[in-house]
PDB file of N, CA and C in Angstrom:
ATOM      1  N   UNK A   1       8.548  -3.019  17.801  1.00  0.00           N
ATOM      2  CA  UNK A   1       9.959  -3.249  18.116  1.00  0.00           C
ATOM      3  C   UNK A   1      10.832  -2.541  17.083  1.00  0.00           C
ATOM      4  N   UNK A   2      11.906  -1.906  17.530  1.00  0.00           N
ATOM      5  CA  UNK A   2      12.716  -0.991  16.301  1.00  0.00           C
ATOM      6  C   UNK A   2      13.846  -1.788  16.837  1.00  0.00           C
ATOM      7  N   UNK A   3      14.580  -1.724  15.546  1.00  0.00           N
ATOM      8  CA  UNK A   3      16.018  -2.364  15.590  1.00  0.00           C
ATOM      9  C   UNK A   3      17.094  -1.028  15.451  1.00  0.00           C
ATOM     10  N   UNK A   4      18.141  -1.298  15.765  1.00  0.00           N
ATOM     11  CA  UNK A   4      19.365   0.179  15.602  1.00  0.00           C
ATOM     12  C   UNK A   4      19.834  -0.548  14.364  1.00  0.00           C
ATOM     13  N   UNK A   5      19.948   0.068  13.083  1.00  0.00           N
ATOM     14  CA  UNK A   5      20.527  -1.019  12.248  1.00  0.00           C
ATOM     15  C   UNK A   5      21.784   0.498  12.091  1.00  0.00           C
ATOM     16  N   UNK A   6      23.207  -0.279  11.772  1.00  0.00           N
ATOM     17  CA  UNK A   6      24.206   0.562  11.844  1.00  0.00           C
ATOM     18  C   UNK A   6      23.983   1.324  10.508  1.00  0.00           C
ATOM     19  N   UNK A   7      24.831   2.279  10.173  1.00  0.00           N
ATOM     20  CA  UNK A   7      24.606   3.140   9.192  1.00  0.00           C
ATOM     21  C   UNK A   7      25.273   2.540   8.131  1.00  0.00           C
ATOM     22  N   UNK A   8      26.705   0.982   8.261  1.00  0.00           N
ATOM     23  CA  UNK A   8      27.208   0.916   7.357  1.00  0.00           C
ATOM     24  C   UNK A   8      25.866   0.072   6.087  1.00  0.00           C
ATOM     25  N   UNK A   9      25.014  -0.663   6.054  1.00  0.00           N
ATOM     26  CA  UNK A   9      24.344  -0.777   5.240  1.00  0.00           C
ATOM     27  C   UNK A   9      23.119   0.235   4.209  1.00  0.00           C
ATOM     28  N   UNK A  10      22.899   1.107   5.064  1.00  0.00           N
ATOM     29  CA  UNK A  10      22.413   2.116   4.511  1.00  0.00           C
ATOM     30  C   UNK A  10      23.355   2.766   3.158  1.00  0.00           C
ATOM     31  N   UNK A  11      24.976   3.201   3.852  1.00  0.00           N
ATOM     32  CA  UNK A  11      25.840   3.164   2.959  1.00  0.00           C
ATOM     33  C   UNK A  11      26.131   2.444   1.422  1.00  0.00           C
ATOM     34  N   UNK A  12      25.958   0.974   1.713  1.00  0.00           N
ATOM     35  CA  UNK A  12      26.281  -0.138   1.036  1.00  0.00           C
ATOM     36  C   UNK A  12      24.319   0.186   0.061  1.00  0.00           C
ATOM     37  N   UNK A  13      23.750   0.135   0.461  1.00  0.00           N
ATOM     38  CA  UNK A  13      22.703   0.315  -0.335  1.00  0.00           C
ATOM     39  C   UNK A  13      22.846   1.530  -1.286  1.00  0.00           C
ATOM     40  N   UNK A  14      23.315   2.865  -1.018  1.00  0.00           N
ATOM     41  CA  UNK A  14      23.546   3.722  -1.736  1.00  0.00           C
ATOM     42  C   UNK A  14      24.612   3.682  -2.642  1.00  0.00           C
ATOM     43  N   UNK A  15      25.273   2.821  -2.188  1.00  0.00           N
ATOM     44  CA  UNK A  15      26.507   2.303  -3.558  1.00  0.00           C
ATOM     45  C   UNK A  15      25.910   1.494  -4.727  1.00  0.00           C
ATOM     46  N   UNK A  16      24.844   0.776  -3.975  1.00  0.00           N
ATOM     47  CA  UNK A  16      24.400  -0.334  -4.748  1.00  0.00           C
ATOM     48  C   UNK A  16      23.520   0.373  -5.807  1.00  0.00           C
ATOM     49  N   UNK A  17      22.464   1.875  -5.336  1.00  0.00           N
ATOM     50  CA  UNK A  17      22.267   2.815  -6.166  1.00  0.00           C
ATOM     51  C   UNK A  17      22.646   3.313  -7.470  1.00  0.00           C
ATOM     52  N   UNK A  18      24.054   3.344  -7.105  1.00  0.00           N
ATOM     53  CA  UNK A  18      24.988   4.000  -7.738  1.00  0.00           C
ATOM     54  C   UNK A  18      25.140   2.900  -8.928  1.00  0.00           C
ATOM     55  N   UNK A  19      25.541   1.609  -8.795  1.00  0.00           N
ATOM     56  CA  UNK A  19      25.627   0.585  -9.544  1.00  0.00           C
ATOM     57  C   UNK A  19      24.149   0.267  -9.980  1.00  0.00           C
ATOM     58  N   UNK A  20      23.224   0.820  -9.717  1.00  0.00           N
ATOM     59  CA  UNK A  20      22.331  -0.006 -10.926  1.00  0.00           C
ATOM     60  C   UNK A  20      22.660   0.398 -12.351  1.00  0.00           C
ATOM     61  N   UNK A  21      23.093   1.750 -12.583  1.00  0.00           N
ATOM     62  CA  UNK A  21      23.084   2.191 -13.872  1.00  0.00           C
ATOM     63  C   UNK A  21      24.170   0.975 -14.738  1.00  0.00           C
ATOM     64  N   UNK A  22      24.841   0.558 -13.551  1.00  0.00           N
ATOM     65  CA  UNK A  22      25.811  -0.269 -14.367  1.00  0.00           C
ATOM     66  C   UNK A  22      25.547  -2.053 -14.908  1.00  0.00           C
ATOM     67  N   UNK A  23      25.232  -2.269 -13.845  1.00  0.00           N
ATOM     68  CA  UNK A  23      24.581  -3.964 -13.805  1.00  0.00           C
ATOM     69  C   UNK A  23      23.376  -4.102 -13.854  1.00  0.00           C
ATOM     70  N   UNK A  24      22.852  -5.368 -15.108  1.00  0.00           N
ATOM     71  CA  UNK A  24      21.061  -5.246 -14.951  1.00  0.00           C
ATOM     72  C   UNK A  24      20.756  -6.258 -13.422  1.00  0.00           C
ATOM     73  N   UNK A  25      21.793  -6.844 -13.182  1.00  0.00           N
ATOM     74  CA  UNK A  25      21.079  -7.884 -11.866  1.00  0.00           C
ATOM     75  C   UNK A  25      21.241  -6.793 -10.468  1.00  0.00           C
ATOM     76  N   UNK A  26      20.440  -5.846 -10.833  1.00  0.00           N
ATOM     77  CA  UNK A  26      20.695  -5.118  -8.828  1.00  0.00           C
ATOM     78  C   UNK A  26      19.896  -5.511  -8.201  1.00  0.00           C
ATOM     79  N   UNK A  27      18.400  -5.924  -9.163  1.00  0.00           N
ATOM     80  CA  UNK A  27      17.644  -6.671  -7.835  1.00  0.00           C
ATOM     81  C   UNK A  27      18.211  -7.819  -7.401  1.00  0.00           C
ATOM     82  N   UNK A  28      18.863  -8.572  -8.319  1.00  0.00           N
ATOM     83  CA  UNK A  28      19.031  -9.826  -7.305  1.00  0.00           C
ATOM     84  C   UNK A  28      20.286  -9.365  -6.334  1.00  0.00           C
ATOM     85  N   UNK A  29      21.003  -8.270  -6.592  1.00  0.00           N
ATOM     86  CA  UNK A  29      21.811  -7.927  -5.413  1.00  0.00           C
ATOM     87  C   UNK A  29      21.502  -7.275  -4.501  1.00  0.00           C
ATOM     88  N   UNK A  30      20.680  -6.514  -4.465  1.00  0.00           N
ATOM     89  CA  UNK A  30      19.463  -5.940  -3.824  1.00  0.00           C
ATOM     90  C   UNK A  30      18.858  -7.086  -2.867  1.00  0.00           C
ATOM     91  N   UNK A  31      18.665  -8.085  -3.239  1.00  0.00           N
ATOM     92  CA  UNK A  31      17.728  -9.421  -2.286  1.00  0.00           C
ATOM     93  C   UNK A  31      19.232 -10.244  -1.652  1.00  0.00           C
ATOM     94  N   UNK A  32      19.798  -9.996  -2.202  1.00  0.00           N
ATOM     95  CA  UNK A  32      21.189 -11.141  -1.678  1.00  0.00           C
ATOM     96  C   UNK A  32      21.610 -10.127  -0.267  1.00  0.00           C
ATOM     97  N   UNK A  33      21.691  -8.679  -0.502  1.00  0.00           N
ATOM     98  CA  UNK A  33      21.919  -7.163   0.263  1.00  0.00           C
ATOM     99  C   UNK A  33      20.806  -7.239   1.337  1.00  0.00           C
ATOM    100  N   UNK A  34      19.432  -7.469   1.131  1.00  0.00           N
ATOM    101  CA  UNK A  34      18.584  -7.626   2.219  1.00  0.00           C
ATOM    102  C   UNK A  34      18.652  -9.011   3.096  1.00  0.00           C
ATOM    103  N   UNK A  35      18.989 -10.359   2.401  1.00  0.00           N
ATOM    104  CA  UNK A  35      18.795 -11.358   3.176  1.00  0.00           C
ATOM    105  C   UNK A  35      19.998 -11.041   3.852  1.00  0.00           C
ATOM    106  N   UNK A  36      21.242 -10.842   3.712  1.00  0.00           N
ATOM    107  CA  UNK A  36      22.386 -10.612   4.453  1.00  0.00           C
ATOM    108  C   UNK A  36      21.783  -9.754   5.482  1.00  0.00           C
ATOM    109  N   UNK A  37      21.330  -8.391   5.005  1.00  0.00           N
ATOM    110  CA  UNK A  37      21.042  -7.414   6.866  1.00  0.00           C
ATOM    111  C   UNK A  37      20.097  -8.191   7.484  1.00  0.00           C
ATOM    112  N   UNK A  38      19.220  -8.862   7.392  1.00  0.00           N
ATOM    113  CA  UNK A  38      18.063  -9.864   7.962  1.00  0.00           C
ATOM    114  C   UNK A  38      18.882 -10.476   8.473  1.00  0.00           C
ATOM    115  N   UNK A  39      20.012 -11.376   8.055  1.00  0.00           N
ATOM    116  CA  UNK A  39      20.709 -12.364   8.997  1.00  0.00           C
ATOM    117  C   UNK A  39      20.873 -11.668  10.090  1.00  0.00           C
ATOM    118  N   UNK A  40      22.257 -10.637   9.713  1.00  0.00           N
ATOM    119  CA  UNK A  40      22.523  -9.678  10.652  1.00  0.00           C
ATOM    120  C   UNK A  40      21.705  -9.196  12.250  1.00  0.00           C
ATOM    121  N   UNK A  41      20.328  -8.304  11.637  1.00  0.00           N
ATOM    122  CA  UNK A  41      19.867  -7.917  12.719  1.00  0.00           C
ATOM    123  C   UNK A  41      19.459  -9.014  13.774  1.00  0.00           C
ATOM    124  N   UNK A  42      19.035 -10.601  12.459  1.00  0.00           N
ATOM    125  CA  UNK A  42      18.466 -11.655  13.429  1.00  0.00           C
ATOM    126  C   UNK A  42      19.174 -12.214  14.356  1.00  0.00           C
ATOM    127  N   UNK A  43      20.498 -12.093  14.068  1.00  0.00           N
ATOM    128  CA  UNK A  43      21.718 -12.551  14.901  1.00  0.00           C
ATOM    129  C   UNK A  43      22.099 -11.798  16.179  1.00  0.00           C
ATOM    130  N   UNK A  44      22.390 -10.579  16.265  1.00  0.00           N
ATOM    131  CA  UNK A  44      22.012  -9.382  17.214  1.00  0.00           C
ATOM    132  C   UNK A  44      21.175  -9.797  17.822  1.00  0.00           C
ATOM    133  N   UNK A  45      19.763  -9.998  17.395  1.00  0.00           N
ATOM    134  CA  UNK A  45      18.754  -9.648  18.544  1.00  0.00           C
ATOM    135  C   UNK A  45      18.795 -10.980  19.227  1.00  0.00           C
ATOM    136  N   UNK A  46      19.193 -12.225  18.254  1.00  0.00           N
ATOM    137  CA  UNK A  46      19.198 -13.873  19.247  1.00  0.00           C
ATOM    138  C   UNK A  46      20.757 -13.519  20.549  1.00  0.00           C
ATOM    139  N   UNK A  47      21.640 -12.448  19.797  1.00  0.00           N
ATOM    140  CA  UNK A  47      22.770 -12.457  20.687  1.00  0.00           C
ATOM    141  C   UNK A  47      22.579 -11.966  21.804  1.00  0.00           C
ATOM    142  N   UNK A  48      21.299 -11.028  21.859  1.00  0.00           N
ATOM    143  CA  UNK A  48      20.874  -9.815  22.909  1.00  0.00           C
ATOM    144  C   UNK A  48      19.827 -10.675  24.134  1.00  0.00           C
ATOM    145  N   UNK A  49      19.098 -11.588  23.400  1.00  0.00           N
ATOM    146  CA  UNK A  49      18.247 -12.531  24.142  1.00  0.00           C
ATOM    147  C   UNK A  49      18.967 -13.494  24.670  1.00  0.00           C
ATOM    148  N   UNK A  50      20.041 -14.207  24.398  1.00  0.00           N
ATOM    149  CA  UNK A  50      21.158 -14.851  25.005  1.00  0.00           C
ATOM    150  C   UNK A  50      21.453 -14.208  26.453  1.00  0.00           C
ATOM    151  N   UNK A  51      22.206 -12.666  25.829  1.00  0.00           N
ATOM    152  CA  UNK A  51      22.840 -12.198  27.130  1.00  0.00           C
ATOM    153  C   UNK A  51      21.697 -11.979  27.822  1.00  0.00           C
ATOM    154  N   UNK A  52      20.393 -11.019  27.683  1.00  0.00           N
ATOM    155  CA  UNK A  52      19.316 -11.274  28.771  1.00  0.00           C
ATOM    156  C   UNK A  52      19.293 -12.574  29.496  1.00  0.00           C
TER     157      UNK A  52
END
């Protein structure tokens, strides 16, 4: 199963890139950044099985 995930998180991850040099906590923003798109896609696909 492939998901379409939009391009704005891909984005938001490459910022977050950008900020590791700055902050030592990127993994935990990094995991706070993944459980958020996990909600996301999980929400979509329960919204998509709804409308089916």
């Amino acid at each position: 199963m492939t998901y379409h995930v939009p391009s704005s998180p891909i984005q938001v991850s490459a910022f977050l890139d950008i900020q590791d040099y700055n902050y030592n906590n990127s993994m935990y923003t990094r995991k706070v950044l993944m459980r958020i798109l996990v909600l996301y896609v999980h929400k979509k696909v329960c919204m998509r099985i709804i409308l089916l």
